[in-house]
N, C-alpha and C. Protein backbone atom coordinates (compact mmCIF):
# COMPACT_ATOMS: atom_id res chain seq x y z
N UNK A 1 13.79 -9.99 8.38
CA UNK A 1 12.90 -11.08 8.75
C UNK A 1 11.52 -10.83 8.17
N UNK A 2 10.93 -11.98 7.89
CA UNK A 2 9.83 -11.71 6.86
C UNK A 2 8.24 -11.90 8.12
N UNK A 3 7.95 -11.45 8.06
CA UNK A 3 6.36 -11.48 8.61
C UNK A 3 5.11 -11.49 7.81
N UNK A 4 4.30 -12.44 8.23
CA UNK A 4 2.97 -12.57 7.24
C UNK A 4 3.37 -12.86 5.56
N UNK A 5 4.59 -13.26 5.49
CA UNK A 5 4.95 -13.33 3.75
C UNK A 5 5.16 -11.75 3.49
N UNK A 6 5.89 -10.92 4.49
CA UNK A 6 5.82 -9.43 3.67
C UNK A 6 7.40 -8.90 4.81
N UNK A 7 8.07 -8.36 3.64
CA UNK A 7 9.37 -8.11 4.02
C UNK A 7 9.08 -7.05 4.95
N UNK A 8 9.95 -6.13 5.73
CA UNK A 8 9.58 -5.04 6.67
C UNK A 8 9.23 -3.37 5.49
N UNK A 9 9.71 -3.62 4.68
CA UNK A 9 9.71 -2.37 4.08
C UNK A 9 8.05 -2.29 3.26
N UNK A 10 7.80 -4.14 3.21
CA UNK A 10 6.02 -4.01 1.96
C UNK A 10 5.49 -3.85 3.53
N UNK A 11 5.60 -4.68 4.69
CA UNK A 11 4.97 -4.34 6.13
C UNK A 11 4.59 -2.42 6.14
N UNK A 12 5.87 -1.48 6.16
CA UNK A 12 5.57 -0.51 6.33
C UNK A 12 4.69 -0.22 5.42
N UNK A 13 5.19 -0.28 4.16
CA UNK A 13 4.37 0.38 3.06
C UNK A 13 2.60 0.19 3.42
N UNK A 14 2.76 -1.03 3.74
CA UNK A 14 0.90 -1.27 3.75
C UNK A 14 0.69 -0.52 5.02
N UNK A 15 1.37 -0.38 6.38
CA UNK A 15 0.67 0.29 7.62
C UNK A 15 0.82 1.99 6.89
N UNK A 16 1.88 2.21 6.01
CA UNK A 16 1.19 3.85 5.38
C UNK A 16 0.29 3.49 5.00
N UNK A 17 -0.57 2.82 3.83
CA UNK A 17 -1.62 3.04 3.27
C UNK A 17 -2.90 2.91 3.92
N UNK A 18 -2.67 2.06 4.97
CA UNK A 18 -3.66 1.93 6.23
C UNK A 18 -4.37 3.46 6.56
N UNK A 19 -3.01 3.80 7.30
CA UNK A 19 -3.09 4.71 7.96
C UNK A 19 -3.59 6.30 7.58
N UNK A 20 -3.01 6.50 6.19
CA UNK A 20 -3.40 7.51 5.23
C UNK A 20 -5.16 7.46 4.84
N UNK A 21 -5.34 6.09 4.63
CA UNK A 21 -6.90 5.72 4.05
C UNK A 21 -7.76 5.85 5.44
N UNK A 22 -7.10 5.74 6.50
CA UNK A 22 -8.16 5.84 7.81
C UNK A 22 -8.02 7.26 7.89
N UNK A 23 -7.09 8.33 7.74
CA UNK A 23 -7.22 9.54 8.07
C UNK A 23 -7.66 10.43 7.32
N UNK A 24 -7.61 9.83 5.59
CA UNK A 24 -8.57 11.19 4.65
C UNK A 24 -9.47 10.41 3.78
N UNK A 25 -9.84 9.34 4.30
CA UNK A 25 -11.40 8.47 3.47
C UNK A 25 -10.76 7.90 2.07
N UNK A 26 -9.71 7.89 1.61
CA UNK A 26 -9.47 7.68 0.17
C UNK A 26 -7.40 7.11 0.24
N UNK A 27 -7.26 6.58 -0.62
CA UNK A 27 -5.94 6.21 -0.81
C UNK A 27 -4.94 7.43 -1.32
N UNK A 28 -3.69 7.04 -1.06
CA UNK A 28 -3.13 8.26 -1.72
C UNK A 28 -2.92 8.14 -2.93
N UNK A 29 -2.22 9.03 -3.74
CA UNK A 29 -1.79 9.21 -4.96
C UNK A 29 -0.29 8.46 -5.01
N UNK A 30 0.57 7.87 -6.14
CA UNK A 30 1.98 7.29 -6.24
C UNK A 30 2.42 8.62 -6.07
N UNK A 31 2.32 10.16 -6.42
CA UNK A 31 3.02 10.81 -5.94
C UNK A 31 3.26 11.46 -4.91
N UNK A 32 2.06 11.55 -4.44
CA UNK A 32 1.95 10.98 -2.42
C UNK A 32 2.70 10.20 -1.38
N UNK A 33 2.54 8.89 -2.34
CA UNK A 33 3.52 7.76 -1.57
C UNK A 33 5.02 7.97 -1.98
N UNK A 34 5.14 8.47 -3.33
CA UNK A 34 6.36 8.82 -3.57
C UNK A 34 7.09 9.79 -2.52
N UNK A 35 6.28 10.60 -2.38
CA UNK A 35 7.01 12.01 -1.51
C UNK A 35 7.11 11.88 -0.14
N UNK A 36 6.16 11.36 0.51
CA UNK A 36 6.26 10.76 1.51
C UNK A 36 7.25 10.05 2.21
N UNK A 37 7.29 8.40 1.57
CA UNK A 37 8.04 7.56 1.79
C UNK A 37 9.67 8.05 0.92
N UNK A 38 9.56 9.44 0.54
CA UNK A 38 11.04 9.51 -0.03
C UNK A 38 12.12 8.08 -0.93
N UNK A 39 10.77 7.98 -2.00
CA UNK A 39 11.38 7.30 -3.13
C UNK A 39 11.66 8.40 -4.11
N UNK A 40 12.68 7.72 -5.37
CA UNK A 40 12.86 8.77 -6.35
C UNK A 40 11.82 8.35 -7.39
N UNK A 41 11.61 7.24 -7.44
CA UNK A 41 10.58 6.79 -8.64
C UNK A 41 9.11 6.38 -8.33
N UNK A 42 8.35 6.35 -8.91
CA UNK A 42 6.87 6.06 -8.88
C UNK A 42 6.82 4.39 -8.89
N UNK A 43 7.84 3.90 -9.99
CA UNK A 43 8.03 2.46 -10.28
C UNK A 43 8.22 1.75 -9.11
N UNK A 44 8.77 2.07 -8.48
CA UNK A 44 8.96 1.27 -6.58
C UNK A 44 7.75 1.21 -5.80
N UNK A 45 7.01 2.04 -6.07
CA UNK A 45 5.55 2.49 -5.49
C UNK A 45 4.84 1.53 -5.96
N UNK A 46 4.84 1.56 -7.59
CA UNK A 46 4.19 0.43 -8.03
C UNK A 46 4.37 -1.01 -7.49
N UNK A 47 5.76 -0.93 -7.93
CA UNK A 47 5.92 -2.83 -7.40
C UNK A 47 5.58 -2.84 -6.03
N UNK A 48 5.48 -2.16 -5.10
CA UNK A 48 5.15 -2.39 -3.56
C UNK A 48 3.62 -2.63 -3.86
N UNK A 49 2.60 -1.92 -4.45
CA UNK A 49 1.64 -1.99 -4.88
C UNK A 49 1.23 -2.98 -5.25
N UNK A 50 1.68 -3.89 -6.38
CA UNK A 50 1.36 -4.89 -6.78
C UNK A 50 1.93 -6.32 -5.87
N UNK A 51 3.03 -6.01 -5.32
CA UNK A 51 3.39 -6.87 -5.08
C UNK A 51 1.97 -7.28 -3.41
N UNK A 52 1.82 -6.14 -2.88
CA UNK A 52 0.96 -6.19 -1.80
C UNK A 52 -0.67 -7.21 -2.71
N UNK A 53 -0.80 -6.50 -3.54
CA UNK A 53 -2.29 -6.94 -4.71
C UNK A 53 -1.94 -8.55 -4.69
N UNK A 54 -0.87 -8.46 -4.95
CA UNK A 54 -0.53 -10.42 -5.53
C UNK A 54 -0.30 -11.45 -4.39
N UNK A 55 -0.19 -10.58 -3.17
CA UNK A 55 -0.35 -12.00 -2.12
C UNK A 55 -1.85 -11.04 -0.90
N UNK A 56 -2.49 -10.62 -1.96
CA UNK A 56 -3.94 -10.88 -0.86
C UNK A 56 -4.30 -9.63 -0.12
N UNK A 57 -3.22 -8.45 0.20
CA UNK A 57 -2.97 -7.46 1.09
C UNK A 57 -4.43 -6.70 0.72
N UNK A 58 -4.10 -6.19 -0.35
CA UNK A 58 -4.90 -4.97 -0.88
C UNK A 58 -5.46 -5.12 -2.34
N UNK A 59 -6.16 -4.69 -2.37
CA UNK A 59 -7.32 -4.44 -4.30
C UNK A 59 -6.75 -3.09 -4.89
N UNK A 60 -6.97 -3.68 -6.14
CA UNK A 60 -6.93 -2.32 -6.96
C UNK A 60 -8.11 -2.14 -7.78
N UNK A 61 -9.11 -1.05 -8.09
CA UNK A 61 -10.10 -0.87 -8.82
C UNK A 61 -9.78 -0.18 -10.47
N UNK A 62 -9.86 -0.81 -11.08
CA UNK A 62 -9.52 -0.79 -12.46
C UNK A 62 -10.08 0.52 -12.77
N UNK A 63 -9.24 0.99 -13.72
CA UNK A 63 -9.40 2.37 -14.18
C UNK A 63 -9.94 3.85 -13.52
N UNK A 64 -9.20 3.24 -12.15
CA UNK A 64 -10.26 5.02 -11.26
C UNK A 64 -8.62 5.10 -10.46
N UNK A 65 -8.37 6.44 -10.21
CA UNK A 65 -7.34 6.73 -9.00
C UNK A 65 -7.72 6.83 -7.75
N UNK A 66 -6.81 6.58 -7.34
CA UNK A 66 -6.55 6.69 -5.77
C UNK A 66 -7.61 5.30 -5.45
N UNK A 67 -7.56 3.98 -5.96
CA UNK A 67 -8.43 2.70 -5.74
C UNK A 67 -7.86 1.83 -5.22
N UNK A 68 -6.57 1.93 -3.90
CA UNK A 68 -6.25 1.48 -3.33
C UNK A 68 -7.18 0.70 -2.42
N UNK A 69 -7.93 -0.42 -2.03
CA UNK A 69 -8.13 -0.88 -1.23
C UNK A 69 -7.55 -2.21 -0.43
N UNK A 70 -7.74 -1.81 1.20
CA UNK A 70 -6.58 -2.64 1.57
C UNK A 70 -7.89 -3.71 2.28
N UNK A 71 -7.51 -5.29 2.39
CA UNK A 71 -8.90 -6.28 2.74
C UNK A 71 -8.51 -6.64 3.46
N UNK A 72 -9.60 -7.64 3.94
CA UNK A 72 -9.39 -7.77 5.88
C UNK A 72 -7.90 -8.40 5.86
N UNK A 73 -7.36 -9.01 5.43
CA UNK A 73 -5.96 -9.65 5.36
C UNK A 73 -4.96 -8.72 5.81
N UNK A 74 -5.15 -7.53 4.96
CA UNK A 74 -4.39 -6.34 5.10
C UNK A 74 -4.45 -5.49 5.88
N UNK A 75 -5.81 -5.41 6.85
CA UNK A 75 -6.28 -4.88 7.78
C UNK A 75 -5.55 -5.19 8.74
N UNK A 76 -5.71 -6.42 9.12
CA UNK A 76 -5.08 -7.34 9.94
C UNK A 76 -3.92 -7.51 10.26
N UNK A 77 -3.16 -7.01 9.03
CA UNK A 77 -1.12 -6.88 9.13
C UNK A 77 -1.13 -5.92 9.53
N UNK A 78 -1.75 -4.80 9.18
CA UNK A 78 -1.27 -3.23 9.14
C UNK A 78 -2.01 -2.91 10.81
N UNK A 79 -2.38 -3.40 11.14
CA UNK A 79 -2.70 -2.49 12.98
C UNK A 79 -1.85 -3.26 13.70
């Protein structure tokens, strides 16, 4: 069942990134989220990533790591 336009698995994904960014000031790394969330690829990370970027969730800051930011939209799903 879909909530806010976000399947349960982009739902989790964004309450990790929430939750990670409230507890060490900064976003994680794809091989962070990789290891974590026990994916085998980085590429899944991505598309959760973008796919969150393309309906409003979260920003990405061009050319810097760890520039995950998640906006009030995303704030708002993820608590």
């Amino acid at each position: 069942m879909k909530q806010f336009g976000l399947t349960p698995k982009q739902a989790k994904f964004l309450k990790f990134l929430a939750d990670f960014i409230e507890q060490n000031g900064y976003s994680p790394s794809y091989e962070e989220m990789k290891q974590v969330l026990n994916y085998k690829s980085k590429s899944r990370i991505h598309a959760f990533v973008h796919s969150l970027k393309s309906r409003g969730y979260v920003r990405l800051i061009p050319y810097l790591k760890r520039s995950i930011i998640i906006t009030k939209k995303g704030i708002g799903i993820a608590r």
